[in-house]
PDB file of N, CA and C in Angstrom:
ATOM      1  N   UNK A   1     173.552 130.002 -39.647  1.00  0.00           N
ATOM      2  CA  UNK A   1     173.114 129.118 -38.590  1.00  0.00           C
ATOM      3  C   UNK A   1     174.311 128.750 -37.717  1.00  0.00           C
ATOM      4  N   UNK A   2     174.189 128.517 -36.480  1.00  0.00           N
ATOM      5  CA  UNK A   2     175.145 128.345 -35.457  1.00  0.00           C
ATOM      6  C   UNK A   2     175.338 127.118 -35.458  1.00  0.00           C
ATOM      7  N   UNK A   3     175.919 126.037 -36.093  1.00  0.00           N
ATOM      8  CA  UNK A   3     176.154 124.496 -36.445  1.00  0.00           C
ATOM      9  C   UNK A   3     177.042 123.996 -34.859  1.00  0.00           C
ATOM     10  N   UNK A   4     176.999 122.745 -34.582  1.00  0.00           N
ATOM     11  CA  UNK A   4     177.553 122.265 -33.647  1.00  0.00           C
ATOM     12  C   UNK A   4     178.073 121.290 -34.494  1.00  0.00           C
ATOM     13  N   UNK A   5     179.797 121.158 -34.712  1.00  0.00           N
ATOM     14  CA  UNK A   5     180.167 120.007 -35.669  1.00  0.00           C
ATOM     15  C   UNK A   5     181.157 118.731 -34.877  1.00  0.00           C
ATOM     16  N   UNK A   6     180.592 117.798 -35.016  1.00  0.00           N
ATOM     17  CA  UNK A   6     181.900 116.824 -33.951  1.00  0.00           C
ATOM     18  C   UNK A   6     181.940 115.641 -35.548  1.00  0.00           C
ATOM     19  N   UNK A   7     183.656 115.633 -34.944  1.00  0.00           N
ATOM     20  CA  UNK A   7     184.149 114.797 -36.324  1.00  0.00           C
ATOM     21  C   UNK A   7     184.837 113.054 -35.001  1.00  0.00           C
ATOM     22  N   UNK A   8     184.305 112.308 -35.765  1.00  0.00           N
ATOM     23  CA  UNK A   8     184.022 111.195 -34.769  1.00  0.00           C
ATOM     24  C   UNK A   8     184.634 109.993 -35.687  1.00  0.00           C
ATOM     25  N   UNK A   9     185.230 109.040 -35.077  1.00  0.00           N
ATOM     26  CA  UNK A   9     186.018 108.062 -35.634  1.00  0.00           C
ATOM     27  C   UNK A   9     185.066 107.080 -36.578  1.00  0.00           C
ATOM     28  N   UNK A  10     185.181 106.433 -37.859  1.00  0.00           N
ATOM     29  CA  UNK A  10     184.638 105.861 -38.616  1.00  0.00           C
ATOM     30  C   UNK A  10     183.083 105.493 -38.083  1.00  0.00           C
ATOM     31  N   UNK A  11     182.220 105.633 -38.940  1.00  0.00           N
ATOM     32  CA  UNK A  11     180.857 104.758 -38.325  1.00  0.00           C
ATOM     33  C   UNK A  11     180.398 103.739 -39.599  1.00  0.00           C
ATOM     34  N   UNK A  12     180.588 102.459 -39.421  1.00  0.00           N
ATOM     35  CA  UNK A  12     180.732 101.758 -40.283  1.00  0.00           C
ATOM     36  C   UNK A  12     179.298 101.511 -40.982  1.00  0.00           C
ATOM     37  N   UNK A  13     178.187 101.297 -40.171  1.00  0.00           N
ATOM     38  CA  UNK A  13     176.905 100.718 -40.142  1.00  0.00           C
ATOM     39  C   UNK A  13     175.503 101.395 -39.801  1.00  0.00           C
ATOM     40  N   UNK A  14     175.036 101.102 -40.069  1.00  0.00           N
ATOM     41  CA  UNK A  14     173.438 102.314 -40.383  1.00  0.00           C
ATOM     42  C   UNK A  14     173.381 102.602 -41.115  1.00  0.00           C
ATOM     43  N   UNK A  15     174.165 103.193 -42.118  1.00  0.00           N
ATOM     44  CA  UNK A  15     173.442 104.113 -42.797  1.00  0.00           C
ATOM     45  C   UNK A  15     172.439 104.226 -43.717  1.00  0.00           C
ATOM     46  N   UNK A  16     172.146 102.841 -44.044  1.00  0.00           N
ATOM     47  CA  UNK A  16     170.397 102.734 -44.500  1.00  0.00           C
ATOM     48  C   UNK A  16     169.829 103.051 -43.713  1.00  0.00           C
ATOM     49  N   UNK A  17     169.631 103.666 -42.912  1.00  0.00           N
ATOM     50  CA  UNK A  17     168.556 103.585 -42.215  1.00  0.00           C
ATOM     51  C   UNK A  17     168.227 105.409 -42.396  1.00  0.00           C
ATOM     52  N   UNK A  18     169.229 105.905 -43.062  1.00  0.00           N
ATOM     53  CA  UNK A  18     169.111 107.107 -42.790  1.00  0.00           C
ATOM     54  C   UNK A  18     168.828 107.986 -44.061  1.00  0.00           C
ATOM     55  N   UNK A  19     168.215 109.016 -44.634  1.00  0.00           N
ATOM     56  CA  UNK A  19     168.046 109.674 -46.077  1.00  0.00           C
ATOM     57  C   UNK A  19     169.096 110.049 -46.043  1.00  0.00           C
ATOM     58  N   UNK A  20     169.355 110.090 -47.371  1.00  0.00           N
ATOM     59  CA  UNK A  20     170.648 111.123 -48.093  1.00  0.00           C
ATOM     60  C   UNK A  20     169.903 112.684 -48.062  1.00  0.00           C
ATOM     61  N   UNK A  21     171.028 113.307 -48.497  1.00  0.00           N
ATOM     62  CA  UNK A  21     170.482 114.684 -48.833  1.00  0.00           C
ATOM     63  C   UNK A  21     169.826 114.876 -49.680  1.00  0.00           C
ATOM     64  N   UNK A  22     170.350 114.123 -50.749  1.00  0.00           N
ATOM     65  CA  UNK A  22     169.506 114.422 -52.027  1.00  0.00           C
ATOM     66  C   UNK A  22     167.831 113.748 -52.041  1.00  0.00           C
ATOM     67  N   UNK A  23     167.962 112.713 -51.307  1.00  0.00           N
ATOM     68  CA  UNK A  23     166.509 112.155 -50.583  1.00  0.00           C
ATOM     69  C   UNK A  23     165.588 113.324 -50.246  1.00  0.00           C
ATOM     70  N   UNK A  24     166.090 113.510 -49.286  1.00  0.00           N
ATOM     71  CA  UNK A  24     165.253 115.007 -48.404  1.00  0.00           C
ATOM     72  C   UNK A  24     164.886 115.794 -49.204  1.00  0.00           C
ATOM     73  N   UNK A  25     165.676 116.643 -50.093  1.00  0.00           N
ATOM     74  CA  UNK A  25     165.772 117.788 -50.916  1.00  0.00           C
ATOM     75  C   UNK A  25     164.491 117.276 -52.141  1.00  0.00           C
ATOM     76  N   UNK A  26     164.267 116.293 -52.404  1.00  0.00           N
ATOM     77  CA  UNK A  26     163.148 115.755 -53.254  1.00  0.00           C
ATOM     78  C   UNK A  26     161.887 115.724 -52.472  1.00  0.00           C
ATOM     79  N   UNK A  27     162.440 115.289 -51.366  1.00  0.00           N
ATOM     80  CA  UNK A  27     160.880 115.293 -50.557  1.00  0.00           C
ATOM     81  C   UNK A  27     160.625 116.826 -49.860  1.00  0.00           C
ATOM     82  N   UNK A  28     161.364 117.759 -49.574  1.00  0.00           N
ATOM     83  CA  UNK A  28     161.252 118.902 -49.359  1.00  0.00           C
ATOM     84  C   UNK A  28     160.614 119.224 -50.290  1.00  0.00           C
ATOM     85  N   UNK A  29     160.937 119.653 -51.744  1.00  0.00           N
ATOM     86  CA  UNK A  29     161.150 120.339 -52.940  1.00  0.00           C
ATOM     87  C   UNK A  29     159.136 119.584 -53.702  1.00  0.00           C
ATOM     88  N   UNK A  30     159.062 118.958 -53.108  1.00  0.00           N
ATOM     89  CA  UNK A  30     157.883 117.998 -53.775  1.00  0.00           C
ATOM     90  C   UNK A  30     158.123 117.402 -54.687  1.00  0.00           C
ATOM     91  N   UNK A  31     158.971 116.861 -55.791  1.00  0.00           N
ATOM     92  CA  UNK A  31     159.111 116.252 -56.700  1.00  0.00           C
ATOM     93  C   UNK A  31     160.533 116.494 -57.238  1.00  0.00           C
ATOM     94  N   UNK A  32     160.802 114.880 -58.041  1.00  0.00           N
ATOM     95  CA  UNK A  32     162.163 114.738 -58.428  1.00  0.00           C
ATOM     96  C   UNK A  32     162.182 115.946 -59.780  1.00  0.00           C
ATOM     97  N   UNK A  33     160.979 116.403 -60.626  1.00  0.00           N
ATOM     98  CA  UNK A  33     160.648 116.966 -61.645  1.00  0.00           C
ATOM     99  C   UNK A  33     161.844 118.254 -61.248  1.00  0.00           C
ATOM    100  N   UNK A  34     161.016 118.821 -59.910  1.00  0.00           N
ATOM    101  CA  UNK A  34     161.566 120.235 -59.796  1.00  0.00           C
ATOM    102  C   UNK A  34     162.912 120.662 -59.845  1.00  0.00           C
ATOM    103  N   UNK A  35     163.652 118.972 -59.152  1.00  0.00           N
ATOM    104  CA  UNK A  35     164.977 119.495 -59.159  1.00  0.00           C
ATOM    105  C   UNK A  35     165.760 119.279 -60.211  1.00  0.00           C
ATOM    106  N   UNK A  36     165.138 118.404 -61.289  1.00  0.00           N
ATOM    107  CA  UNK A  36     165.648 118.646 -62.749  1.00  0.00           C
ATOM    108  C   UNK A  36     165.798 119.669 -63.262  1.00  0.00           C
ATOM    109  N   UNK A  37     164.868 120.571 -63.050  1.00  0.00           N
ATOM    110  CA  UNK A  37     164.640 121.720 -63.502  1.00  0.00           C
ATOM    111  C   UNK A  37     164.796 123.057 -62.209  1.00  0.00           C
ATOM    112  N   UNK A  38     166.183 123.028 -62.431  1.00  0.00           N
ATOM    113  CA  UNK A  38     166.901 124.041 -61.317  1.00  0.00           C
ATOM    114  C   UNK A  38     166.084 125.063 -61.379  1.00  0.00           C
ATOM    115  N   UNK A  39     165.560 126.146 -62.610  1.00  0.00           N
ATOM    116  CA  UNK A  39     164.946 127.488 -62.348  1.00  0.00           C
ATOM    117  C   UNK A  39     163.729 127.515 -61.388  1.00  0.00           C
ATOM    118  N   UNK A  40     162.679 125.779 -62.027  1.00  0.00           N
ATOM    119  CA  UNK A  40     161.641 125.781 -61.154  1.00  0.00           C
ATOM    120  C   UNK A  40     161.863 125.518 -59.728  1.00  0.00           C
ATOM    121  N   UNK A  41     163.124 125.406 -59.275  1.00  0.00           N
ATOM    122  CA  UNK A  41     163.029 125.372 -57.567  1.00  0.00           C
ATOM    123  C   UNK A  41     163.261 126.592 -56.826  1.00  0.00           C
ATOM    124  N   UNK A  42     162.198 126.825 -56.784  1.00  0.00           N
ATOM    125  CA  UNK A  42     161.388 127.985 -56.127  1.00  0.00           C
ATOM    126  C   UNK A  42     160.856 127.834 -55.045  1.00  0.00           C
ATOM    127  N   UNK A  43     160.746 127.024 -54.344  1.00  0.00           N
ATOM    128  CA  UNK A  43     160.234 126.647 -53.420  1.00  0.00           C
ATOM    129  C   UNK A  43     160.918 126.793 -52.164  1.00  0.00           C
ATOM    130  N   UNK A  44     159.933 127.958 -51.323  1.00  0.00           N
ATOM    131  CA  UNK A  44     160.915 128.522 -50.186  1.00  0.00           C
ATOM    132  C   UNK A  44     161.465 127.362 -48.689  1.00  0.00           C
ATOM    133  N   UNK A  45     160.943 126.264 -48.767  1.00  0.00           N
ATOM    134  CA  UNK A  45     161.670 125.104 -48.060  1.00  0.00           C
ATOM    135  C   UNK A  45     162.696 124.428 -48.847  1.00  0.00           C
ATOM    136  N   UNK A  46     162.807 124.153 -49.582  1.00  0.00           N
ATOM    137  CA  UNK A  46     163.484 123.808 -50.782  1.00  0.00           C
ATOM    138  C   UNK A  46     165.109 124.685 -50.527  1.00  0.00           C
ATOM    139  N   UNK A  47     164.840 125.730 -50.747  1.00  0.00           N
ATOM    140  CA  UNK A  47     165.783 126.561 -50.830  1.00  0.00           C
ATOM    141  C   UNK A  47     166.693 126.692 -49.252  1.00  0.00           C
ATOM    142  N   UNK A  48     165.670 127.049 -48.268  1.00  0.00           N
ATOM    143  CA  UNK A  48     166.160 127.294 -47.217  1.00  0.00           C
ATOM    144  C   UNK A  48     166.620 125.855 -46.767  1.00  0.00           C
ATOM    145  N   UNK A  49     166.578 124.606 -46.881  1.00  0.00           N
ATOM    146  CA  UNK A  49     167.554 123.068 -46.687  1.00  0.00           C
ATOM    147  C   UNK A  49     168.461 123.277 -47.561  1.00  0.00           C
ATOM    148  N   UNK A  50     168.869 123.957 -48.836  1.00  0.00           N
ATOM    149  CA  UNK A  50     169.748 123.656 -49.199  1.00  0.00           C
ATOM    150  C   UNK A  50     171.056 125.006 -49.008  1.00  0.00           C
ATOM    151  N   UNK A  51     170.731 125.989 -48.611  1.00  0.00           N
ATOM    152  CA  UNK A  51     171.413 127.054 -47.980  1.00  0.00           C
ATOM    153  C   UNK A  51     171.888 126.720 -46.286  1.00  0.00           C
ATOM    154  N   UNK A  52     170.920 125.570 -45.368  1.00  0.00           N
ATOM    155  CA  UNK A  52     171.696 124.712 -44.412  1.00  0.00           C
ATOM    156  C   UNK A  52     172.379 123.952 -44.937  1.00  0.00           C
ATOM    157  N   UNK A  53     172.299 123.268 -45.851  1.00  0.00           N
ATOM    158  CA  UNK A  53     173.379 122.068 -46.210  1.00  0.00           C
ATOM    159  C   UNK A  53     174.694 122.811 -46.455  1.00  0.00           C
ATOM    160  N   UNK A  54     174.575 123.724 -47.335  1.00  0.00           N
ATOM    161  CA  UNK A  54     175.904 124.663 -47.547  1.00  0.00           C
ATOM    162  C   UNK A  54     176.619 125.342 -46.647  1.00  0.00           C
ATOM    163  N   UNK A  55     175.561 125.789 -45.594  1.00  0.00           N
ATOM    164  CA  UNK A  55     176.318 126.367 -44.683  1.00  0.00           C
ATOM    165  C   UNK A  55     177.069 125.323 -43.311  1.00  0.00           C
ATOM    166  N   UNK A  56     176.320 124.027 -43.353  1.00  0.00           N
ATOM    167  CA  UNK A  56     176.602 123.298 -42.497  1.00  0.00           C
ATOM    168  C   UNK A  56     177.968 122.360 -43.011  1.00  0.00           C
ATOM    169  N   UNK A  57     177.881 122.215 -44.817  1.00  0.00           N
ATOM    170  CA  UNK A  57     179.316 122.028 -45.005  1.00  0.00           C
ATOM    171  C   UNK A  57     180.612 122.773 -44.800  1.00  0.00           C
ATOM    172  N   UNK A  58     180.255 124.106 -45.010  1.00  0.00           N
ATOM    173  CA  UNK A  58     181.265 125.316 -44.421  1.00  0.00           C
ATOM    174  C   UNK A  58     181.565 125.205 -43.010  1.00  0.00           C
ATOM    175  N   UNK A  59     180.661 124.789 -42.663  1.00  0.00           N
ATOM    176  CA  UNK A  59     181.335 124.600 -40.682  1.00  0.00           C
ATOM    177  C   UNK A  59     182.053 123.256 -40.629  1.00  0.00           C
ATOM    178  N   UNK A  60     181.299 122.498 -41.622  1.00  0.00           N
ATOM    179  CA  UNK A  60     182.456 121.188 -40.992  1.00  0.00           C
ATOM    180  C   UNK A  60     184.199 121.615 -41.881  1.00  0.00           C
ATOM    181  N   UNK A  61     183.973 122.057 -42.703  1.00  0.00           N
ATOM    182  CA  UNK A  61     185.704 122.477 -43.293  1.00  0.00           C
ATOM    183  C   UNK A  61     186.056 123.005 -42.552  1.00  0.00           C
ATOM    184  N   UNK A  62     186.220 123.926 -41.553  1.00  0.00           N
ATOM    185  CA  UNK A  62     186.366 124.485 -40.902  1.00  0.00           C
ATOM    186  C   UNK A  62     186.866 123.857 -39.368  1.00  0.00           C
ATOM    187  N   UNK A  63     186.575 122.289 -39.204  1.00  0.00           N
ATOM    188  CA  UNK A  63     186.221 121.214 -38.143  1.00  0.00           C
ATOM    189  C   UNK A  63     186.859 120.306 -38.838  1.00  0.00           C
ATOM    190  N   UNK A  64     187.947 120.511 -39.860  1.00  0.00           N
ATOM    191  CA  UNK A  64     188.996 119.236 -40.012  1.00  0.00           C
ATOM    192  C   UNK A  64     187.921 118.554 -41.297  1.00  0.00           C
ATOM    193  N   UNK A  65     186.828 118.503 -41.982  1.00  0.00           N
ATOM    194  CA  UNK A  65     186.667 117.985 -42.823  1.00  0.00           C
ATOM    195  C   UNK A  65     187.401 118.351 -43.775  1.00  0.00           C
ATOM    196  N   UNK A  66     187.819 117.310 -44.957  1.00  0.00           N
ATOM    197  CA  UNK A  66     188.855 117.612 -46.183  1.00  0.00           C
ATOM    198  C   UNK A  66     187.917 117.880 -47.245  1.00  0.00           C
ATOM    199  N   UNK A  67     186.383 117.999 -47.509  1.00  0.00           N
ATOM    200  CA  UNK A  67     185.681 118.447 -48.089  1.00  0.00           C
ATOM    201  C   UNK A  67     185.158 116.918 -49.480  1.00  0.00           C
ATOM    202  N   UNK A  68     185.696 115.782 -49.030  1.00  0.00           N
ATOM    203  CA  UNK A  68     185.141 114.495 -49.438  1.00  0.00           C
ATOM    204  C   UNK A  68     183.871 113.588 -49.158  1.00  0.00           C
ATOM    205  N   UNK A  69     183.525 113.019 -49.741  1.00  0.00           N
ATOM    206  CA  UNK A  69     182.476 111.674 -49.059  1.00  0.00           C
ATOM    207  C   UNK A  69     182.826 110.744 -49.896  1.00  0.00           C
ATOM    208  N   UNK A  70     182.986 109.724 -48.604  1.00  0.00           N
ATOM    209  CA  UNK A  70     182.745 108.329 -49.085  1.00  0.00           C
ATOM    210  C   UNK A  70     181.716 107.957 -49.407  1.00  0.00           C
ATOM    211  N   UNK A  71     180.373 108.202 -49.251  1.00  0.00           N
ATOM    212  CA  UNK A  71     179.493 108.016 -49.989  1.00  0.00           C
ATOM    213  C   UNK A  71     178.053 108.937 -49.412  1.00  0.00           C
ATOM    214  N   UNK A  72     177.162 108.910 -50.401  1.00  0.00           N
ATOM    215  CA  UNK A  72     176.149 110.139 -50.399  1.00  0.00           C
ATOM    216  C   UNK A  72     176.057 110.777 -48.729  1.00  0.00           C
ATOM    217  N   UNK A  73     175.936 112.109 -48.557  1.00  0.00           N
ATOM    218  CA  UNK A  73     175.680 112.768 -47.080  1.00  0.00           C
ATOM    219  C   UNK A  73     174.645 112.498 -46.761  1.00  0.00           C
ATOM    220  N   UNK A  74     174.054 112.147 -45.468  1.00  0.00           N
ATOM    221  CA  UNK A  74     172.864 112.015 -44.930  1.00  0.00           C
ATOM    222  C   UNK A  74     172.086 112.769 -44.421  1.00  0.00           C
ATOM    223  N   UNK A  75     170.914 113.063 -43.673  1.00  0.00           N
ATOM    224  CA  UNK A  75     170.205 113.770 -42.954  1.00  0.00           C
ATOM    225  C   UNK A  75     169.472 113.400 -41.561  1.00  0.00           C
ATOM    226  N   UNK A  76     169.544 113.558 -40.893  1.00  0.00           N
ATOM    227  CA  UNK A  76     168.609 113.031 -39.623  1.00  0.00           C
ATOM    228  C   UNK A  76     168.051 114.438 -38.528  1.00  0.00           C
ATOM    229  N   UNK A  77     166.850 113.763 -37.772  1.00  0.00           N
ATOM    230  CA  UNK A  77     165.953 115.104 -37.612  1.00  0.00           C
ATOM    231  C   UNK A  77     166.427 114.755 -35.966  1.00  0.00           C
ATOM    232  N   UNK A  78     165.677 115.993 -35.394  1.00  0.00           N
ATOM    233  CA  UNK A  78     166.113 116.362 -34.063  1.00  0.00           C
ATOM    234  C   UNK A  78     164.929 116.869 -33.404  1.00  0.00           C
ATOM    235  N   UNK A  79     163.788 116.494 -32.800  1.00  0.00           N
ATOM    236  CA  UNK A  79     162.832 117.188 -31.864  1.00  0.00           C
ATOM    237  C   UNK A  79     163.726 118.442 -31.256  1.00  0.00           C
ATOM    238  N   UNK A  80     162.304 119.558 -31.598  1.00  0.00           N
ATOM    239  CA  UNK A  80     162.940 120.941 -31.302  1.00  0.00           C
ATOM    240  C   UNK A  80     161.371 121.355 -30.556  1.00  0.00           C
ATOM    241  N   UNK A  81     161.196 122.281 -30.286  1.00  0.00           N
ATOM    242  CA  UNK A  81     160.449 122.946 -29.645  1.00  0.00           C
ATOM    243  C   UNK A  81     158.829 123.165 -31.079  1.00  0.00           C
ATOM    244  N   UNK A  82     158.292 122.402 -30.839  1.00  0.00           N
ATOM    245  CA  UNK A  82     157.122 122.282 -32.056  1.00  0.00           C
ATOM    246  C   UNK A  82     157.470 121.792 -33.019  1.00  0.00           C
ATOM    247  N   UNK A  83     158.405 121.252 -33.001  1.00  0.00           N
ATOM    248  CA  UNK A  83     158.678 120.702 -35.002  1.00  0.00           C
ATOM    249  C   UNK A  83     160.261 120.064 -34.776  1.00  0.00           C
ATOM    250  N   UNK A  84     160.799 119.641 -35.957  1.00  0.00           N
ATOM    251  CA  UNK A  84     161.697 119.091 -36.507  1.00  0.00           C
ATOM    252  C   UNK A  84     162.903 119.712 -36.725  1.00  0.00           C
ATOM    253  N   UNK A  85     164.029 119.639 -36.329  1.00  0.00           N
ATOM    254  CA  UNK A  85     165.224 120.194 -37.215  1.00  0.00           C
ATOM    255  C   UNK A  85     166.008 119.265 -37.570  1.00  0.00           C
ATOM    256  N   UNK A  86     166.168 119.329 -38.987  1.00  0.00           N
ATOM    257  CA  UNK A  86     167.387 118.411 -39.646  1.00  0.00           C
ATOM    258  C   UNK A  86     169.035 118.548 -38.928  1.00  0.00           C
ATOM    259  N   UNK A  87     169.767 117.502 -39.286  1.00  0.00           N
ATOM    260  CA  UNK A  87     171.119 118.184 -39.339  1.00  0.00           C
ATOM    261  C   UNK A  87     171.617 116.987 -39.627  1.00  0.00           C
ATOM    262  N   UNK A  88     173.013 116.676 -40.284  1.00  0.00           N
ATOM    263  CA  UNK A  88     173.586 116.398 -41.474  1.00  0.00           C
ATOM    264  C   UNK A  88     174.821 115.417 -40.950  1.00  0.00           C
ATOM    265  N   UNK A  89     175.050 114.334 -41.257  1.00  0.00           N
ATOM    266  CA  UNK A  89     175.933 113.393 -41.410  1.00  0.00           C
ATOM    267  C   UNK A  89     176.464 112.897 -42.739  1.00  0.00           C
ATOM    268  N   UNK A  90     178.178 112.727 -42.301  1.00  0.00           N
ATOM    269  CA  UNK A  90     178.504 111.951 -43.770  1.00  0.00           C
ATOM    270  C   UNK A  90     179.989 111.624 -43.432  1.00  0.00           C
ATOM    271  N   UNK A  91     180.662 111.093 -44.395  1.00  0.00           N
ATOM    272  CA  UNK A  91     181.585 110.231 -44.147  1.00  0.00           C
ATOM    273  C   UNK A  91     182.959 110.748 -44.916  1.00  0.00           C
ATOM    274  N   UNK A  92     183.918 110.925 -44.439  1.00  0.00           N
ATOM    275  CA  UNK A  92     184.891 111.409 -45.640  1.00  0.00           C
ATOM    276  C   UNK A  92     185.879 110.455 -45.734  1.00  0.00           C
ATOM    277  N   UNK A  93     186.444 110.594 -46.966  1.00  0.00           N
ATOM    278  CA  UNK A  93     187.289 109.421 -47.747  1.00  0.00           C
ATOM    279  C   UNK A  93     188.390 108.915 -46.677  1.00  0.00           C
ATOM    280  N   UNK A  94     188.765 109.896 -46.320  1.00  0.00           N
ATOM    281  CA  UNK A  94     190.352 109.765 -45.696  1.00  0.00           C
ATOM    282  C   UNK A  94     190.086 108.923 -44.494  1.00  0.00           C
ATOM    283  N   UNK A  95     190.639 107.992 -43.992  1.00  0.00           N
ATOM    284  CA  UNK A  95     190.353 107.352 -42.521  1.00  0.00           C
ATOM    285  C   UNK A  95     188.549 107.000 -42.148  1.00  0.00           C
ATOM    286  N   UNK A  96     188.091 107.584 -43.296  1.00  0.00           N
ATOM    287  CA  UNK A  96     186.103 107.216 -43.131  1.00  0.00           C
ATOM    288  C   UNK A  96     186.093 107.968 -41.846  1.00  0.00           C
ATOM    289  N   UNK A  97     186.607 109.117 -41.413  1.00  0.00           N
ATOM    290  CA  UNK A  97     186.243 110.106 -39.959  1.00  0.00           C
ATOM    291  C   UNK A  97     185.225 110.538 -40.625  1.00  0.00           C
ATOM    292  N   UNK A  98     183.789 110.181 -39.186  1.00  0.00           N
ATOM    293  CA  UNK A  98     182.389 111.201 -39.704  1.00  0.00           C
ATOM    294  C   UNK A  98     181.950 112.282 -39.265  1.00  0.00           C
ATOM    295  N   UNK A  99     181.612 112.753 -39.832  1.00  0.00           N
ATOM    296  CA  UNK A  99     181.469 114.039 -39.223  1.00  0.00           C
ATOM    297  C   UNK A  99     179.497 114.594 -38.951  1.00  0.00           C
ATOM    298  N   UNK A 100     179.474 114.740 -38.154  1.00  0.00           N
ATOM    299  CA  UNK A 100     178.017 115.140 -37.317  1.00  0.00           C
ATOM    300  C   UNK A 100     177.957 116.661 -37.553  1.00  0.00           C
ATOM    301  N   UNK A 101     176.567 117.337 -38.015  1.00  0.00           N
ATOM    302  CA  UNK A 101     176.993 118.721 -37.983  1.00  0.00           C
ATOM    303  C   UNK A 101     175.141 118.817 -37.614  1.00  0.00           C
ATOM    304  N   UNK A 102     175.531 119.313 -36.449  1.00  0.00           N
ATOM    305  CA  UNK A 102     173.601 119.366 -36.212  1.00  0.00           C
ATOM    306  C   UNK A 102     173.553 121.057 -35.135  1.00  0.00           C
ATOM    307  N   UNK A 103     172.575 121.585 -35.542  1.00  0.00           N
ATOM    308  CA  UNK A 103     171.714 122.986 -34.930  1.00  0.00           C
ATOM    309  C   UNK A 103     171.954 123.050 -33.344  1.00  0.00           C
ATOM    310  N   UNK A 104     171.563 121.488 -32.895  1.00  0.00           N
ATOM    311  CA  UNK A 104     171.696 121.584 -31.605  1.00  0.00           C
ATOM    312  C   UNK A 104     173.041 120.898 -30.945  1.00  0.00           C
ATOM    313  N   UNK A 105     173.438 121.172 -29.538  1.00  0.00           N
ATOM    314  CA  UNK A 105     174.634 120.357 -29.138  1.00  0.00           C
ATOM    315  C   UNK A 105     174.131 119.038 -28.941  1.00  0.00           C
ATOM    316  N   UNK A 106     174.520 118.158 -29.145  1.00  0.00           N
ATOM    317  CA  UNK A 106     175.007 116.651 -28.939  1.00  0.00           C
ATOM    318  C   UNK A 106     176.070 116.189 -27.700  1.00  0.00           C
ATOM    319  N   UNK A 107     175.560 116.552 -26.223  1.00  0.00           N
ATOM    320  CA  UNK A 107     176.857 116.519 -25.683  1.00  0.00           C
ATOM    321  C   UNK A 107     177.513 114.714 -25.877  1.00  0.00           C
ATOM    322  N   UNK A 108     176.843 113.243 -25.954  1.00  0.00           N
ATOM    323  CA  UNK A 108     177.591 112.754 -25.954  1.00  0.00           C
ATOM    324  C   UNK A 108     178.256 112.255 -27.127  1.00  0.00           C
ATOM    325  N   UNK A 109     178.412 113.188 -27.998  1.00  0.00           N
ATOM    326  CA  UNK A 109     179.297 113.026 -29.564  1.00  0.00           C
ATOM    327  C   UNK A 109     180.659 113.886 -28.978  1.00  0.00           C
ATOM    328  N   UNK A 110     180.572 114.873 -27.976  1.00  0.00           N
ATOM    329  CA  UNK A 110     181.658 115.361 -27.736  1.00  0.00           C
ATOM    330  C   UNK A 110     182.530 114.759 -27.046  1.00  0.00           C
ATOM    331  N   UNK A 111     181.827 113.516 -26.385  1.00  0.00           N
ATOM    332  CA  UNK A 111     182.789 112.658 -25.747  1.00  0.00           C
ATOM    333  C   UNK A 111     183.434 112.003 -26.458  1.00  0.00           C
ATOM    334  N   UNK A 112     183.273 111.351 -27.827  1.00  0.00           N
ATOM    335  CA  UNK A 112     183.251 110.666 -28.556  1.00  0.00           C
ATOM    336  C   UNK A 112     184.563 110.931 -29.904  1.00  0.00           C
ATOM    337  N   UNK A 113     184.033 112.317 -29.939  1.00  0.00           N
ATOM    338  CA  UNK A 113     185.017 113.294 -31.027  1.00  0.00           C
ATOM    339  C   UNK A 113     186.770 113.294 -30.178  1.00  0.00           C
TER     340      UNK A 113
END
């Protein structure tokens, strides 16, 4: 996936408001059961969010992340052309710099970064 990543000075506040990954990945996956049970996640949404999450962490290392969180990564959606696309926020230890990694551009995060 072609990630757009902007790493942006501390964001202190919100982040209740927002799912974690591991949130999503339960509600993707249909149940906390399945992901206990790694073999049974089979589930071709399931799989394909968590092959974005991986690949969208590989773009932010790549974008100055040190590969930390200060605390759980988030998710937030994006109106796309008929439907939804996720893309991924989270916070890293060092200086709390966050990092935004979403499908589409964000031009005013680039002002920001």
């Amino acid at each position: 996936m072609n990630w757009h990543v902007y790493a942006l000075p501390a964001i202190d506040f919100g982040w209740g408001h927002v799912k974690t990954v591991k949130e999503t990945l339960v509600a993707i996956a249909g149940s906390q059961e399945e992901l206990d049970h790694p073999d049974g996640l089979d589930t071709a949404n399931a799989k394909v969010f968590l092959d974005a999450w991986e690949s969208a962490k590989a773009a932010a290392l790549g974008n100055g992340w040190e590969g930390d969180f200060r605390h759980e990564p988030s998710v937030f959606w994006l109106p796309s052309e008929g439907y939804f696309d996720y893309a991924f926020v989270f916070k890293q230890e060092n200086d709390g710099a966050t990092f935004v990694v979403s499908p589409h551009a964000l031009p005013w995060l680039a002002q920001l970064a």
